[in-house]
PDB file of N, CA and C in Angstrom:
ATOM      1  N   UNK A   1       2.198  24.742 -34.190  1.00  0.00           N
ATOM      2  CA  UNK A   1       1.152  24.381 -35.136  1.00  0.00           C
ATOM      3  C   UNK A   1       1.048  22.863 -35.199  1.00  0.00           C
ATOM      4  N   UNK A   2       0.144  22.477 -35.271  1.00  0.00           N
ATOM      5  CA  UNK A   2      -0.486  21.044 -35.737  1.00  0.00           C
ATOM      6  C   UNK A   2      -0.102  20.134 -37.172  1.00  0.00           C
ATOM      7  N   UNK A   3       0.469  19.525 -36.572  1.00  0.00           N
ATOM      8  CA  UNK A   3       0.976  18.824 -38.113  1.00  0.00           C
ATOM      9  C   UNK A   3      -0.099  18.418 -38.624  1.00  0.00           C
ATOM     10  N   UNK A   4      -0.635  18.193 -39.565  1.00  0.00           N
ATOM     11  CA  UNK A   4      -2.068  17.731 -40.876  1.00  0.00           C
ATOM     12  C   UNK A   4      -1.962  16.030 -40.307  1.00  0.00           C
ATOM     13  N   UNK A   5      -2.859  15.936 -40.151  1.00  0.00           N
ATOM     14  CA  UNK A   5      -2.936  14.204 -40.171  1.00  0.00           C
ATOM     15  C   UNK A   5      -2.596  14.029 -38.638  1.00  0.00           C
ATOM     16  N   UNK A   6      -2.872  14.686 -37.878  1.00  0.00           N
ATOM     17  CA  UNK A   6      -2.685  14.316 -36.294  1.00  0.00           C
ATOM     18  C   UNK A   6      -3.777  14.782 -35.148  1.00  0.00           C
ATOM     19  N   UNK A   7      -4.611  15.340 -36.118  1.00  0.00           N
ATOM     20  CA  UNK A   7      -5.936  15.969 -35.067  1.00  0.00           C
ATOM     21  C   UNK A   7      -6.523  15.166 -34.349  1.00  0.00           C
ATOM     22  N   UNK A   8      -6.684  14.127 -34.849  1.00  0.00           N
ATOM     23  CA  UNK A   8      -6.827  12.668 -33.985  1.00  0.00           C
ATOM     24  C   UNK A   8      -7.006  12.315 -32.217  1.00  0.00           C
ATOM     25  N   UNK A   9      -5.134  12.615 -32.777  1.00  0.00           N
ATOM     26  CA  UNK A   9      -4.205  12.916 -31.265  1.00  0.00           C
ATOM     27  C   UNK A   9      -4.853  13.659 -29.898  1.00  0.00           C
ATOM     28  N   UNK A  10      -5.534  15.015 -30.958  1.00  0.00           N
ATOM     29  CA  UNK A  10      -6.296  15.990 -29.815  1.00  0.00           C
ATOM     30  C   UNK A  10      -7.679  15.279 -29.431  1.00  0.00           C
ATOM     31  N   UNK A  11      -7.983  14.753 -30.458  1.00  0.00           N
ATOM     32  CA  UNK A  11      -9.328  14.710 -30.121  1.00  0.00           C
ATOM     33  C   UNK A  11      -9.542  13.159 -29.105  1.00  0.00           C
ATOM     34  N   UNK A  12      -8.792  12.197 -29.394  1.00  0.00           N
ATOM     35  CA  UNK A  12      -8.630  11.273 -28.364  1.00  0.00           C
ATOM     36  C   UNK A  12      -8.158  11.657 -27.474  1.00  0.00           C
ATOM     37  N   UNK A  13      -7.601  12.832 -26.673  1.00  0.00           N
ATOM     38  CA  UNK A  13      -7.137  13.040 -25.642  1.00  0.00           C
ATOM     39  C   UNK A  13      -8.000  13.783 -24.628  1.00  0.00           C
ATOM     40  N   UNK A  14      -9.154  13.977 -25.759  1.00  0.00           N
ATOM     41  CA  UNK A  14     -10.352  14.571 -24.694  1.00  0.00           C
ATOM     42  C   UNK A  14     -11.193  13.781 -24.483  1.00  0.00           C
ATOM     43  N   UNK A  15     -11.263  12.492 -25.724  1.00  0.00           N
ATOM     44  CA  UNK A  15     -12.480  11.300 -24.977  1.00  0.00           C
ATOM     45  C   UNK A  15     -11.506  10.570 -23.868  1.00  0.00           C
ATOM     46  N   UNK A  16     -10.665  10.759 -23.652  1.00  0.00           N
ATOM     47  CA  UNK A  16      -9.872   9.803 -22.752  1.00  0.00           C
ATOM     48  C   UNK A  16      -9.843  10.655 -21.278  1.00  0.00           C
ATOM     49  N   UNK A  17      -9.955  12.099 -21.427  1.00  0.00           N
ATOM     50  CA  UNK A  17     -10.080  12.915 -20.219  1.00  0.00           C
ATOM     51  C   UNK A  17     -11.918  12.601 -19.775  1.00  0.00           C
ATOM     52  N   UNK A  18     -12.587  12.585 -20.609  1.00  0.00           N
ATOM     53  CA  UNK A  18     -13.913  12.640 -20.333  1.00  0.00           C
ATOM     54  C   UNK A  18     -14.055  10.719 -19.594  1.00  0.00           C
ATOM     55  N   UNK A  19     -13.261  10.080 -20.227  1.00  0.00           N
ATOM     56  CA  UNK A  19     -14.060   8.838 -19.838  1.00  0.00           C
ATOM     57  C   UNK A  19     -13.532   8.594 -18.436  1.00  0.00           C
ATOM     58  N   UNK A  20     -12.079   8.879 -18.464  1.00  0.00           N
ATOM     59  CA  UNK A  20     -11.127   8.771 -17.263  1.00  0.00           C
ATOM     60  C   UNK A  20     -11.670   9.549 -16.153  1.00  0.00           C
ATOM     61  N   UNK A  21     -12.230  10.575 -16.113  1.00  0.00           N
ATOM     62  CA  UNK A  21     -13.351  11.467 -15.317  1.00  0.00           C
ATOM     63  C   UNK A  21     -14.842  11.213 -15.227  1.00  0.00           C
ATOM     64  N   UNK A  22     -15.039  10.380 -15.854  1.00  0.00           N
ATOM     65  CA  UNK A  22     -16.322   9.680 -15.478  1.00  0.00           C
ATOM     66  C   UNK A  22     -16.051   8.688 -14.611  1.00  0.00           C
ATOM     67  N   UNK A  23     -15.153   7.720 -14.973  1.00  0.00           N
ATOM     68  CA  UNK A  23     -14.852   6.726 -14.064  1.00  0.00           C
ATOM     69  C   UNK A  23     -14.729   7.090 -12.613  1.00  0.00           C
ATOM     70  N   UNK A  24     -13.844   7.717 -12.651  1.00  0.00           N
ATOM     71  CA  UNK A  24     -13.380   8.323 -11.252  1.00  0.00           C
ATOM     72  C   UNK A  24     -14.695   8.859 -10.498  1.00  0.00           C
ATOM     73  N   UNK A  25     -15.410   9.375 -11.069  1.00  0.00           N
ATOM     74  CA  UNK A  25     -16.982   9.776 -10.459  1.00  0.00           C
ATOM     75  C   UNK A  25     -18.071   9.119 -10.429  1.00  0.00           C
ATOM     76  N   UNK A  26     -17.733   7.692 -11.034  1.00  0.00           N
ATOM     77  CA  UNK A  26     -18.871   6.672 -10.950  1.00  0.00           C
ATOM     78  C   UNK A  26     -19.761   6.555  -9.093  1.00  0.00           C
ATOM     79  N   UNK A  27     -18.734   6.418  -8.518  1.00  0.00           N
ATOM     80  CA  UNK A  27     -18.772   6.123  -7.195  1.00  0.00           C
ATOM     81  C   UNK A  27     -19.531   7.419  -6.071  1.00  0.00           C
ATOM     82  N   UNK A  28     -19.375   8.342  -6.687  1.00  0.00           N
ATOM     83  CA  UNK A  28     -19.514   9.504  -5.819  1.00  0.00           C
ATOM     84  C   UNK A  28     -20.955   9.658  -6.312  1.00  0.00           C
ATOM     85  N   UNK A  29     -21.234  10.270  -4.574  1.00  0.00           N
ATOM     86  CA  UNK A  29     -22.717  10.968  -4.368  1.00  0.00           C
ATOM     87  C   UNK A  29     -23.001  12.016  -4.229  1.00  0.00           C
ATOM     88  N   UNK A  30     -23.808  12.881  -4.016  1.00  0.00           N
ATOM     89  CA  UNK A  30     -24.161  14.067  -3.626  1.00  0.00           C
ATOM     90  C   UNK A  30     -23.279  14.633  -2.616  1.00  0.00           C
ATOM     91  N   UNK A  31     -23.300  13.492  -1.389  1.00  0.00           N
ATOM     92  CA  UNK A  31     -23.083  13.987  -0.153  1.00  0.00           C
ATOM     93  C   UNK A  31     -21.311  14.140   0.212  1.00  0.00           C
ATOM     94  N   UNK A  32     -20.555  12.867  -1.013  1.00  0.00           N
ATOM     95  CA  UNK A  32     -19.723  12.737  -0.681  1.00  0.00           C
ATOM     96  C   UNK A  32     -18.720  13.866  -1.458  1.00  0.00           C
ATOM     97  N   UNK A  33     -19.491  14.319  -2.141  1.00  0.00           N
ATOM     98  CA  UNK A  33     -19.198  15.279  -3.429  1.00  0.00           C
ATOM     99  C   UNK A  33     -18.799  17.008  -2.499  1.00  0.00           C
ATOM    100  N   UNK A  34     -20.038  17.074  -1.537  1.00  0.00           N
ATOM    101  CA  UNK A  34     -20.313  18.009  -0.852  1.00  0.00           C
ATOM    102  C   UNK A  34     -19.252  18.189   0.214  1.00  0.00           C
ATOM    103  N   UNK A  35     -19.063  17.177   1.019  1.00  0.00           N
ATOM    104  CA  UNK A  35     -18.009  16.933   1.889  1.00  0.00           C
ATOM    105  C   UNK A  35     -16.723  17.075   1.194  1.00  0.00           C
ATOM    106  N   UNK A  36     -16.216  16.517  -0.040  1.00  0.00           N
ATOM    107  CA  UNK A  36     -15.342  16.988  -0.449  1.00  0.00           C
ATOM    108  C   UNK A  36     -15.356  18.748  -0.931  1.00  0.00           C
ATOM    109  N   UNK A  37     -16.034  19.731  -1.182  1.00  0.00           N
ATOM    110  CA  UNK A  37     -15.906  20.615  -1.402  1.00  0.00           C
ATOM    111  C   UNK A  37     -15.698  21.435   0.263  1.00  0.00           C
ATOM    112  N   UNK A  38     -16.025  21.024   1.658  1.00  0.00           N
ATOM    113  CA  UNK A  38     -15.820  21.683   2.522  1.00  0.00           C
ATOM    114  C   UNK A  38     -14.560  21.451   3.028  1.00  0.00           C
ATOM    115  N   UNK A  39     -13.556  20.218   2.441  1.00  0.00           N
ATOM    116  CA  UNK A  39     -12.038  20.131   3.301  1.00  0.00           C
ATOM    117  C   UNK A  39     -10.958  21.576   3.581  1.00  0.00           C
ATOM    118  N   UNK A  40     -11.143  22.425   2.215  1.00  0.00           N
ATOM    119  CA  UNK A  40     -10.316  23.378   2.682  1.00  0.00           C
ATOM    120  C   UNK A  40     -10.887  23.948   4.016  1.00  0.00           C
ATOM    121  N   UNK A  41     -11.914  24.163   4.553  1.00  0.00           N
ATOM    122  CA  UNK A  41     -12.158  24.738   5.968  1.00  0.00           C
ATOM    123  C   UNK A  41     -12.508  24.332   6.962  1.00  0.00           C
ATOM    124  N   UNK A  42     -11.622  22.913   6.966  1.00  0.00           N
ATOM    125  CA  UNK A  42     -11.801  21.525   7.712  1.00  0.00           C
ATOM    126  C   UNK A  42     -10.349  22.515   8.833  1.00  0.00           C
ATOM    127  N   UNK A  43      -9.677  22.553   8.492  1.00  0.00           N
ATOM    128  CA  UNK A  43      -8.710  23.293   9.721  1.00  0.00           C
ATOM    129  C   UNK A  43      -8.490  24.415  10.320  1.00  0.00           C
ATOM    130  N   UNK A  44      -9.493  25.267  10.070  1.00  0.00           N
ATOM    131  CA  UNK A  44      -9.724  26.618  10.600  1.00  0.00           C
ATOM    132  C   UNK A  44     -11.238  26.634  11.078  1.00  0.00           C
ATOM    133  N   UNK A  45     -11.007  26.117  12.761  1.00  0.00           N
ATOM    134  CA  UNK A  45     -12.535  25.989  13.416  1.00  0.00           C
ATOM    135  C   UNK A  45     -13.252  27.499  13.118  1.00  0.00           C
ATOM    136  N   UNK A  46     -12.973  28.159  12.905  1.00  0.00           N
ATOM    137  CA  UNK A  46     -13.442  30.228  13.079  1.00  0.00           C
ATOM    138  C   UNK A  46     -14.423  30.034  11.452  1.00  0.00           C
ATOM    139  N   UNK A  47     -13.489  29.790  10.602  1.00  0.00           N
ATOM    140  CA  UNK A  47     -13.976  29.818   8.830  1.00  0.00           C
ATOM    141  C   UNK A  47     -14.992  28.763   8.581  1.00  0.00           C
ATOM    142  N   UNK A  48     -14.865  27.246   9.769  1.00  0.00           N
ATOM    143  CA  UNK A  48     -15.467  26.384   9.428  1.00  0.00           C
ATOM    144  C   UNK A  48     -17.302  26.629   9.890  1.00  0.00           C
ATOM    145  N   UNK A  49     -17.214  27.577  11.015  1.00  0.00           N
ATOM    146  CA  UNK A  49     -18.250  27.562  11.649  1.00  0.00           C
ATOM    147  C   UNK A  49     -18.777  29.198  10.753  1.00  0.00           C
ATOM    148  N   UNK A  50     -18.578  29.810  10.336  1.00  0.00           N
ATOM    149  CA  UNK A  50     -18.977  31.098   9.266  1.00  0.00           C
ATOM    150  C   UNK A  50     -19.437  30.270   8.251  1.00  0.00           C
ATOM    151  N   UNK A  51     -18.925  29.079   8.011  1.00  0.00           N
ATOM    152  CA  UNK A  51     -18.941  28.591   6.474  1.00  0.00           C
ATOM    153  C   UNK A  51     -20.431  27.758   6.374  1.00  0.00           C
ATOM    154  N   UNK A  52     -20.349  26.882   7.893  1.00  0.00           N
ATOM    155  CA  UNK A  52     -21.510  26.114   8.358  1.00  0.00           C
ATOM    156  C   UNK A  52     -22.678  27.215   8.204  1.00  0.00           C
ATOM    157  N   UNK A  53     -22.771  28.380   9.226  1.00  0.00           N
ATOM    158  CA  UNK A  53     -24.185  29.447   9.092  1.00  0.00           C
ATOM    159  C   UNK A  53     -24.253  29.582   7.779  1.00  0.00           C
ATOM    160  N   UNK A  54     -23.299  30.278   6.889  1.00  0.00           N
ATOM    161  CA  UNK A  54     -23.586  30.464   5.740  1.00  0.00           C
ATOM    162  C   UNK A  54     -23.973  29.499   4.781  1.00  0.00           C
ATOM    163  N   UNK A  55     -23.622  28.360   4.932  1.00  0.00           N
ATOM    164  CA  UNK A  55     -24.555  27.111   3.459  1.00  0.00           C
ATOM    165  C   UNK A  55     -24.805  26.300   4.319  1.00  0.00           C
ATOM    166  N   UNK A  56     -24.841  26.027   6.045  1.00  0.00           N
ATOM    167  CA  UNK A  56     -26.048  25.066   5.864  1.00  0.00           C
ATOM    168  C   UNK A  56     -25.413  23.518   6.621  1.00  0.00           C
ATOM    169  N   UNK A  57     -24.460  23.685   5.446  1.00  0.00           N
ATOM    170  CA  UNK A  57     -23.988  21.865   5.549  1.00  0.00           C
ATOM    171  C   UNK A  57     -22.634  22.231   7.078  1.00  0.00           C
ATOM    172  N   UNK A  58     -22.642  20.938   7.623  1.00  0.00           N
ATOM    173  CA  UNK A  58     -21.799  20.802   8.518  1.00  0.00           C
ATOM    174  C   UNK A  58     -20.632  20.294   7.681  1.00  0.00           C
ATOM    175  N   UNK A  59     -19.739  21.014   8.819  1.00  0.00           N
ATOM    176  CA  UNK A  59     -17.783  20.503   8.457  1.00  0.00           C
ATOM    177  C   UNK A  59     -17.189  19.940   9.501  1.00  0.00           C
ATOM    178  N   UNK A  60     -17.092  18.492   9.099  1.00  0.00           N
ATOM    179  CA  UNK A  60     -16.057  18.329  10.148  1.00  0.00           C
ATOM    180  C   UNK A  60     -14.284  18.845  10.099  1.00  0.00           C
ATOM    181  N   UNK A  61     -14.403  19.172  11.960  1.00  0.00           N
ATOM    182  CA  UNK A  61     -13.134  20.061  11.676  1.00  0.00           C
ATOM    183  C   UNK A  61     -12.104  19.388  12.249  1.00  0.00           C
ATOM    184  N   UNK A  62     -11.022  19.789  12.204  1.00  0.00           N
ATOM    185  CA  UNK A  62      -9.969  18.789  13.144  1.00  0.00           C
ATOM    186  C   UNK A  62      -9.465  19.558  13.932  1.00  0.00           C
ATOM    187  N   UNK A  63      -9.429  18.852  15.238  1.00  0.00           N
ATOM    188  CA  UNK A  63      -8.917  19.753  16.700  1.00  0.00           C
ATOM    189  C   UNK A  63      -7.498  20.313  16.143  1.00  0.00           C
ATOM    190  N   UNK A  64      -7.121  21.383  16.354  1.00  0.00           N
ATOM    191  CA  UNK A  64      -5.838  22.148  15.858  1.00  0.00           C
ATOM    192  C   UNK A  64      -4.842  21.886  17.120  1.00  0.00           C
ATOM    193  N   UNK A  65      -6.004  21.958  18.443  1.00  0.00           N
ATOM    194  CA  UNK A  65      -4.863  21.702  19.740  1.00  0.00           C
ATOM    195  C   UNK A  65      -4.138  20.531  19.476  1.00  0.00           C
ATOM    196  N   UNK A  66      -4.575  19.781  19.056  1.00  0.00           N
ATOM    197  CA  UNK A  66      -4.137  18.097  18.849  1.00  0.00           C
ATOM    198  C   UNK A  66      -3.228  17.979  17.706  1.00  0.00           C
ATOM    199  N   UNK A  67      -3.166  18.646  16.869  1.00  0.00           N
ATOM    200  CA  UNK A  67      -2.154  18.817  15.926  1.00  0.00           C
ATOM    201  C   UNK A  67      -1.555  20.025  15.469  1.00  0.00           C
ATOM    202  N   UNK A  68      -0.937  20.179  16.688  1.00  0.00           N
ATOM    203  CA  UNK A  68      -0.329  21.657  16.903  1.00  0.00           C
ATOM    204  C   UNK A  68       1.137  21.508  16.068  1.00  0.00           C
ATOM    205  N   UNK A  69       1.800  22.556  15.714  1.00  0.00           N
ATOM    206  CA  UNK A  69       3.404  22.539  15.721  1.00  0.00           C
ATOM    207  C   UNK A  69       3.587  22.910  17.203  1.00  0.00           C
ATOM    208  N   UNK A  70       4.745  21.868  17.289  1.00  0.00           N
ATOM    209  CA  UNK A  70       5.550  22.464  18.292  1.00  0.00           C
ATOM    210  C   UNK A  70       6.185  23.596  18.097  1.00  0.00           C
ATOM    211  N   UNK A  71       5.974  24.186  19.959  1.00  0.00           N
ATOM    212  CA  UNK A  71       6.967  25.575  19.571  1.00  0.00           C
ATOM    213  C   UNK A  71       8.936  25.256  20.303  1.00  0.00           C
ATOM    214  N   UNK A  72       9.235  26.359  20.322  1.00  0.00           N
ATOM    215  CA  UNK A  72      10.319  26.281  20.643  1.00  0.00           C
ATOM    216  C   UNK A  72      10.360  26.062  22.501  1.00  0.00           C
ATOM    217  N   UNK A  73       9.199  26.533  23.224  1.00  0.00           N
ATOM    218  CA  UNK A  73       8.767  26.261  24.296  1.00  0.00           C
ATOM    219  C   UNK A  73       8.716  24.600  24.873  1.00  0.00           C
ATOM    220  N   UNK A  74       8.249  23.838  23.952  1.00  0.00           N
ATOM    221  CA  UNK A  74       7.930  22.139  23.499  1.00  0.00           C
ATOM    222  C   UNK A  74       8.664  21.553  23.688  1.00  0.00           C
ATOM    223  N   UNK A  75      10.192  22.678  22.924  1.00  0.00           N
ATOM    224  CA  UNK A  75      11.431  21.450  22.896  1.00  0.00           C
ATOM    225  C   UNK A  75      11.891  20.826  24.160  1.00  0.00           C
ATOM    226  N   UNK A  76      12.703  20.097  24.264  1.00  0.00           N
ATOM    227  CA  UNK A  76      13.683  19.816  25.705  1.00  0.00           C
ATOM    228  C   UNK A  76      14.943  19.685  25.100  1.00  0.00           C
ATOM    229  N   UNK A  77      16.025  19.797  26.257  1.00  0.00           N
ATOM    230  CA  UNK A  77      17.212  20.014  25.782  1.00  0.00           C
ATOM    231  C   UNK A  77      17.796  18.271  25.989  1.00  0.00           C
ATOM    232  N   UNK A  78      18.480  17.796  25.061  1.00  0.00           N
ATOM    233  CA  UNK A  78      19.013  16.305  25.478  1.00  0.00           C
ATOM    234  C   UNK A  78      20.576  16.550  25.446  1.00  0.00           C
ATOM    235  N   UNK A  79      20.957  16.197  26.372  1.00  0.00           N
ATOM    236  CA  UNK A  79      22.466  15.851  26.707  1.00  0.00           C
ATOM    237  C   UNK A  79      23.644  14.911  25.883  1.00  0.00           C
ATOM    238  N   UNK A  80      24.439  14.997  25.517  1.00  0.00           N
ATOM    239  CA  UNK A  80      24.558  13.440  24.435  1.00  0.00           C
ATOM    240  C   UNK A  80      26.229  13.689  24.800  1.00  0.00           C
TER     241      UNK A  80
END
């Protein structure tokens, strides 16, 4: 429960979320807004290109060959 004489507390903590979240969004545009909503399917070329037909906007994706895990195939053995 809320101690009497501290509601204050709550209520400055939401103009301070609202202003602190404005700030942070001063800068942003439409486009950059948009691009940030497609990163989760920035690494799955299959989801990225379903995702593209379906809304439209392009994703850039990142080559997966190029940032593969190594497998156990990869390793080499070193002598020491």
């Amino acid at each position: 429960m809320i101690e009497p004489g501290y509601e204050w507390l709550g209520i400055a903590a939401v103009v301070f979320f609202f202003v602190v979240t404005q700030l942070c969004l001063k800068n942003s545009n439409t486009r950059s807004i948009d691009e940030a909503s497609m990163i989760p399917f920035a690494d799955d070329p299959d989801v990225a290109r379903r995702v593209e037909q379906a809304t439209g906007k392009t994703i850039h994706c990142v080559d997966t060959a190029e940032h593969a895990i190594p497998t156990q195939n990869d390793w080499i053995d070193v002598e020491m």
